[in-house]
Protein backbone atom coordinates (compact mmCIF):
# COMPACT_ATOMS: atom_id res chain seq x y z
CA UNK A 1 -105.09 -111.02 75.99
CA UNK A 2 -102.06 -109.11 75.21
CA UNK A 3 -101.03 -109.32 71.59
CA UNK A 4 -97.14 -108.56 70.37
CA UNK A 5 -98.28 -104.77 69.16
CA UNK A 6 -99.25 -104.30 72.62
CA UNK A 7 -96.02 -104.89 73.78
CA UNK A 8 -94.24 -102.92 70.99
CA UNK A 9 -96.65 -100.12 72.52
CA UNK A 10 -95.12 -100.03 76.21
CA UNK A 11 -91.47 -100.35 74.78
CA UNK A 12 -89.91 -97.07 74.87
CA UNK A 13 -87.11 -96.57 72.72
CA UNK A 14 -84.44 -93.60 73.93
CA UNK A 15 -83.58 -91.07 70.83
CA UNK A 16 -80.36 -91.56 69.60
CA UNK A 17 -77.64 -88.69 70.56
CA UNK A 18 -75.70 -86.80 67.49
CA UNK A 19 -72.65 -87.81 67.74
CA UNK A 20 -70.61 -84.88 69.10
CA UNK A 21 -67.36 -83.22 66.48
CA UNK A 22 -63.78 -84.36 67.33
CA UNK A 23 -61.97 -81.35 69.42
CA UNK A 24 -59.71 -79.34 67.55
CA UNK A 25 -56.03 -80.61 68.10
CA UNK A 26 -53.86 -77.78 69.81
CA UNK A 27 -51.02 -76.60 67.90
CA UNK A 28 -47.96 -76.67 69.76
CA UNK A 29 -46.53 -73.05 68.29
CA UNK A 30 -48.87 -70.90 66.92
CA UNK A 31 -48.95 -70.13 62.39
CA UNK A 32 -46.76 -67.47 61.58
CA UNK A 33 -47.95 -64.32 60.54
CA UNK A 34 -48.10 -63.23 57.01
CA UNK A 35 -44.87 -61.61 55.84
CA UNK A 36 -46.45 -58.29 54.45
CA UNK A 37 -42.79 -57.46 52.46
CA UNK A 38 -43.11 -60.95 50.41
CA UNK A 39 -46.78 -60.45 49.88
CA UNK A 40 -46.01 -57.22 48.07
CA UNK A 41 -43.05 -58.58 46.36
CA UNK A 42 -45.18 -61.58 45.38
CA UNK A 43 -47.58 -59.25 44.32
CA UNK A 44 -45.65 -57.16 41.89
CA UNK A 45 -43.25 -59.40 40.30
CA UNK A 46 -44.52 -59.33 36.87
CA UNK A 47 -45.08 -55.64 37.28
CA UNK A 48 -42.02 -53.36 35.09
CA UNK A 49 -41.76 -49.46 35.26
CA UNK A 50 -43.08 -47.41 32.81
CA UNK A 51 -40.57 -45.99 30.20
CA UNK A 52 -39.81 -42.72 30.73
CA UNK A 53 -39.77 -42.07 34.35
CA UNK A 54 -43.96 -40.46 34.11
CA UNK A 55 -44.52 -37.12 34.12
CA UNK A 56 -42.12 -34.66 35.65
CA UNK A 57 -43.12 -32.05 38.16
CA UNK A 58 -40.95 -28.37 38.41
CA UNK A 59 -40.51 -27.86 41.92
CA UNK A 60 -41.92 -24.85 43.29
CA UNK A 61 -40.45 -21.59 42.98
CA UNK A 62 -38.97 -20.01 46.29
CA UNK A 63 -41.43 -16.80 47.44
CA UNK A 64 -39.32 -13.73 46.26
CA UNK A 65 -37.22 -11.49 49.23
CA UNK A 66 -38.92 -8.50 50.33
CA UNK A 67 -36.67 -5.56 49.29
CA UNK A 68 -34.64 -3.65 51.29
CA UNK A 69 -33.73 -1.01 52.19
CA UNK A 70 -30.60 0.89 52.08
CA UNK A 71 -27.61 0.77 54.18
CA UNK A 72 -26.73 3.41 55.56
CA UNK A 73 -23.58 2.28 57.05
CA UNK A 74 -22.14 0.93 53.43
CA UNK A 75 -22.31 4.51 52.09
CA UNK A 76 -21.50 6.97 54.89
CA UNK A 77 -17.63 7.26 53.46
CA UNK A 78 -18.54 7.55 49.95
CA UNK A 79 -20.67 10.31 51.05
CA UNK A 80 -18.60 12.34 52.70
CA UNK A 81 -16.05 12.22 49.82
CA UNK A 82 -19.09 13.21 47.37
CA UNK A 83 -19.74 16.67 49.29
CA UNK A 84 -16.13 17.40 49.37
CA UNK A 85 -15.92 16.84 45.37
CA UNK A 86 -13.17 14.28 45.96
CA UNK A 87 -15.07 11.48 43.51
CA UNK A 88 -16.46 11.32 40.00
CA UNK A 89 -19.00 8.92 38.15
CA UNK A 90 -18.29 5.57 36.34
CA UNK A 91 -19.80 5.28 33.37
CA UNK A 92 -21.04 2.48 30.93
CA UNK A 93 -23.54 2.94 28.06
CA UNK A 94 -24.37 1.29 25.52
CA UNK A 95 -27.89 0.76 23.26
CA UNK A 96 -29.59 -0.68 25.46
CA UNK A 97 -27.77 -0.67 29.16
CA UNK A 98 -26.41 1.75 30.97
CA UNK A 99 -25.30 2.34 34.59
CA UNK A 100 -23.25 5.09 36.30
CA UNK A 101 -22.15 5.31 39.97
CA UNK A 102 -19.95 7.27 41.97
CA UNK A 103 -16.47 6.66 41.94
CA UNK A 104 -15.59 4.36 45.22
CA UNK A 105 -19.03 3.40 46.09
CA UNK A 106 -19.66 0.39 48.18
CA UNK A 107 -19.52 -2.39 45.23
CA UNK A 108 -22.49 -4.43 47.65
CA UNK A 109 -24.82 -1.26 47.17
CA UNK A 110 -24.63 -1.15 43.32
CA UNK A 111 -24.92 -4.63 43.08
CA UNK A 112 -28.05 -5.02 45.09
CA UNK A 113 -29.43 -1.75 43.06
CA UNK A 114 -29.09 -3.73 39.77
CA UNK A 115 -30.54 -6.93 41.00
CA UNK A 116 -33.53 -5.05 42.11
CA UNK A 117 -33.14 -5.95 45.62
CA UNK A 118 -34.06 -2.01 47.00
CA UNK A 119 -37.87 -1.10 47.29
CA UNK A 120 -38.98 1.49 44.48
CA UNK A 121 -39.73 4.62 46.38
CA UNK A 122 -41.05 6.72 44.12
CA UNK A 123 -41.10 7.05 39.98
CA UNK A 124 -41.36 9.14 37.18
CA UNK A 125 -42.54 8.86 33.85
CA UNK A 126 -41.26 10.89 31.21
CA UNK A 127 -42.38 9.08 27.90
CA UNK A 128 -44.02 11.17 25.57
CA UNK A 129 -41.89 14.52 27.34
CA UNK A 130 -39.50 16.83 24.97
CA UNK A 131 -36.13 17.08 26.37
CA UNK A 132 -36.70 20.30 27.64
CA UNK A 133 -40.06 18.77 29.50
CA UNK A 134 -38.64 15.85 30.48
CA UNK A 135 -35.24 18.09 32.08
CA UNK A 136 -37.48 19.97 34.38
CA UNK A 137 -39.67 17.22 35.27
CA UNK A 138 -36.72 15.43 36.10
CA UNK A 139 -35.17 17.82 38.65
CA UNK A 140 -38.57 18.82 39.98
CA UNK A 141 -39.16 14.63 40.59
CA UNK A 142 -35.53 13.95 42.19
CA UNK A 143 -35.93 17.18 44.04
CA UNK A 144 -38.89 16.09 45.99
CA UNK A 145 -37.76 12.44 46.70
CA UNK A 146 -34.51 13.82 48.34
CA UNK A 147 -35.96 16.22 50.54
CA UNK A 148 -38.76 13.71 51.41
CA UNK A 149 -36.45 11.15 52.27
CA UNK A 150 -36.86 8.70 49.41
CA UNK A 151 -33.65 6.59 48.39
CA UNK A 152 -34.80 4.68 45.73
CA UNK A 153 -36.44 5.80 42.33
CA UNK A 154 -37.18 4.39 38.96
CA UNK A 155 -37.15 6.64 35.54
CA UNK A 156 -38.93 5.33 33.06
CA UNK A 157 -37.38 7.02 29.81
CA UNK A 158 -38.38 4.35 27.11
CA UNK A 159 -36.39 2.42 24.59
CA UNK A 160 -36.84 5.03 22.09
CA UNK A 161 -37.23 2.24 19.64
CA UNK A 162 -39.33 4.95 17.65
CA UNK A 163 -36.41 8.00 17.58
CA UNK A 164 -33.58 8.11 14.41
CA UNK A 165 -31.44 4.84 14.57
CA UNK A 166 -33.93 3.09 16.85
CA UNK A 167 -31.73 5.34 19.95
CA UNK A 168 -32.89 7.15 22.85
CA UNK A 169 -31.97 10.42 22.92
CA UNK A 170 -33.10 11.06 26.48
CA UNK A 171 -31.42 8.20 27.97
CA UNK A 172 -28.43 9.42 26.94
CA UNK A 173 -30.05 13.21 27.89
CA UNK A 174 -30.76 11.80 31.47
CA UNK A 175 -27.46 10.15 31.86
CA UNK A 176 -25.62 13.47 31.31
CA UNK A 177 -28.40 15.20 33.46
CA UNK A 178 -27.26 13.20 36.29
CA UNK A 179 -23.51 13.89 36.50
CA UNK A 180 -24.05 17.48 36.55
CA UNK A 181 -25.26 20.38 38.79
CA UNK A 182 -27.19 20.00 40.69
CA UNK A 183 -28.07 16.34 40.65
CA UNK A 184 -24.70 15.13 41.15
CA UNK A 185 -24.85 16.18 44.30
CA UNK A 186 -27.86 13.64 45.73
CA UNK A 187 -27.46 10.62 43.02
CA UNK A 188 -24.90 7.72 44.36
CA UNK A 189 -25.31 5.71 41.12
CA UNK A 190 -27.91 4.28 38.52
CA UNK A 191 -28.68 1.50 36.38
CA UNK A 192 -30.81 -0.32 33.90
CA UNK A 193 -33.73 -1.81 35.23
CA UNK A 194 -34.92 -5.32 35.14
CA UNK A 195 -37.56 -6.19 32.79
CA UNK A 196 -40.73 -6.09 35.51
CA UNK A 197 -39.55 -2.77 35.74
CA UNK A 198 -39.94 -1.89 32.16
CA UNK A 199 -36.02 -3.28 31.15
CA UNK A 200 -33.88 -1.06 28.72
CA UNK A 201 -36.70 1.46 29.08
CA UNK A 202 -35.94 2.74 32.75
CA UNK A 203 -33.41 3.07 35.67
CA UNK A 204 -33.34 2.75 38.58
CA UNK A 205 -31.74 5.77 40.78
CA UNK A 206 -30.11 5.70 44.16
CA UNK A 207 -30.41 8.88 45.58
CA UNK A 208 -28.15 9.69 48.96
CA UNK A 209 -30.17 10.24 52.37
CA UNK A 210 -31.24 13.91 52.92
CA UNK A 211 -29.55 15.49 55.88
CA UNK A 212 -30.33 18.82 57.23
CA UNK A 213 -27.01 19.63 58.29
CA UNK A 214 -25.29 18.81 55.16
CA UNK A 215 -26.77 21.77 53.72
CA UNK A 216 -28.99 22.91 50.54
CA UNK A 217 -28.48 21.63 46.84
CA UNK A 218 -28.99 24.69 44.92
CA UNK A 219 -31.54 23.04 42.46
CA UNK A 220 -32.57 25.43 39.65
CA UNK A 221 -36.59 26.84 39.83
CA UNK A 222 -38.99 26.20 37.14
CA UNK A 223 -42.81 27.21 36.28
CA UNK A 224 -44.17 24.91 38.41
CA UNK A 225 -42.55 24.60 41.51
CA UNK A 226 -43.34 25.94 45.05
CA UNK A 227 -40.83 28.63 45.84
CA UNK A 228 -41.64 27.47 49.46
CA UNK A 229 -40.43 24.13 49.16
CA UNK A 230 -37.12 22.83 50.42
C-alpha cells in the first residue's frame, strides 16, 4: 500500500537556476579621458607661491681661458723700431701701480699683459734682497729668460709696506732698472700684477723674442754668472 510520503519519495524536484546578471548596456561613444591639465589645475588652486621667490642659486662661473701666448705678429714693427733706438718708454707710477711700455707698442699686447691673459714663464723673487742684490739678481734673471726664449715673467718686489712712508724703494729701483742699459733693449713693457699674482707687490714683464741674428745685448757680468753663457 503506497502511502503519500511514498510518493513525495519518487518526485524529483529540478534545482532551481541562479538567475543570470543583466548584460552590460554598450555605450554608444566611449568616456572621455581624463584631462590631465584640469586635474593639475584642480589640484593646485588653493595652492599660492611662497614670498620671496625661494632661495636663489649664482650660476656657475665660466672655466677661466688658458693663457696665451704672445703674438708675434702684433710686435714685429715695434721691434724693429726698438733696436734702431727710434722709441722710448711710457711711464705711470704711482703707490701702488705702475706700468711702463715702449712707446708705439701694439695697445692689444699691453692690454692682454695687464689682464693676465699671457702664461707666466718664469719668475723672480727679490723680497728680502738689498738694492744692490736685488740689481744683479735682476739682470742675471731677465738675462736667462731672453736667451732661453721666455716672453713672459713676473717680479715679485713687494709692497714695501714695511720701508719709510709705507713706499717701495725697489719698485721704483726696478722701474728705472728697466729703461736703461741693458734691459731696455729686451723689455717691451710691464705692469702691475693682478692680485693671484701677488697685486701691488709684483709685475709682470714682457720681454721681446730672442733672435740670433739681431745680435748680443751687452749685459754687464757679476759674481755669479757663467762667463760661458749667452
Amino acid at each position: 500500500m503506497n502511502t503519500p510520503f511514498d510518493k513525495l519519495k519518487k518526485l524529483k524536484v529540478k534545482p532551481q537556476e541562479a538567475p543570470k546578471p543583466p548584460a552590460p548596456k554598450k555605450s554608444a561613444t566611449p568616456p572621455p579621458e581624463p584631462d590631465d591639465d584640469a586635474a593639475f589645475a584642480s589640484a593646485m588652486g588653493g595652492v599660492r607661491p611662497i614670498a620671496g621667490g625661494g632661495r636663489t642659486v649664482a650660476a656657475a662661473p665660466p672655466p677661466p681661458k688658458a693663457a696665451a701666448p704672445v703674438d708675434d705678429q702684433d710686435e714685429a714693427t715695434a721691434l724693429d723700431k726698438i733696436l734702431a733706438g727710434e722709441l722710448d718708454f711710457e711711464l705711470e707710477f704711482t703707490d701702488e701701480f705702475m706700468h711702463g711700455q715702449v712707446r708705439g707698442l701694439d695697445g692689444k699686447l699691453f692690454r692682454r699683459l695687464k689682464a693676465g691673459q699671457y702664461a707666466v714663464e718664469a719668475h723672480l723673487d727679490m723680497h728680502g734682497m738689498t738694492v744692490e742684490q736685488a740689481h744683479d739678481a735682476l739682470l742675471f734673471f731677465l738675462r736667462e729668460s731672453y736667451y732661453s726664449g721666455k716672453r713672459v715673467a713676473l717680479l715679485i718686489t713687494g709692497r714695501g709696506l714695511g720701508s719709510p712712508h709705507g713706499l717701495s724703494l725697489l719698485k721704483r729701483e726696478v722701474q728705472h732698472w728697466m729703461t736703461k742699459e741693458p734691459l731696455r733693449r729686451v723689455i717691451l713693457a710691464w705692469c702691475t700684477a693682478l692680485p693671484r699674482h701677488g697685486g701691488a707687490g709684483a709685475l709682470y714683464v714682457m720681454l721681446r723674442k730672442y733672435r740670433k741674428g739681431a745680435g748680443k745685448v751687452a749685459f754687464d757680468r757679476s759674481g755669479f754668472w757663467s762667463e760661458d753663457a749667452d
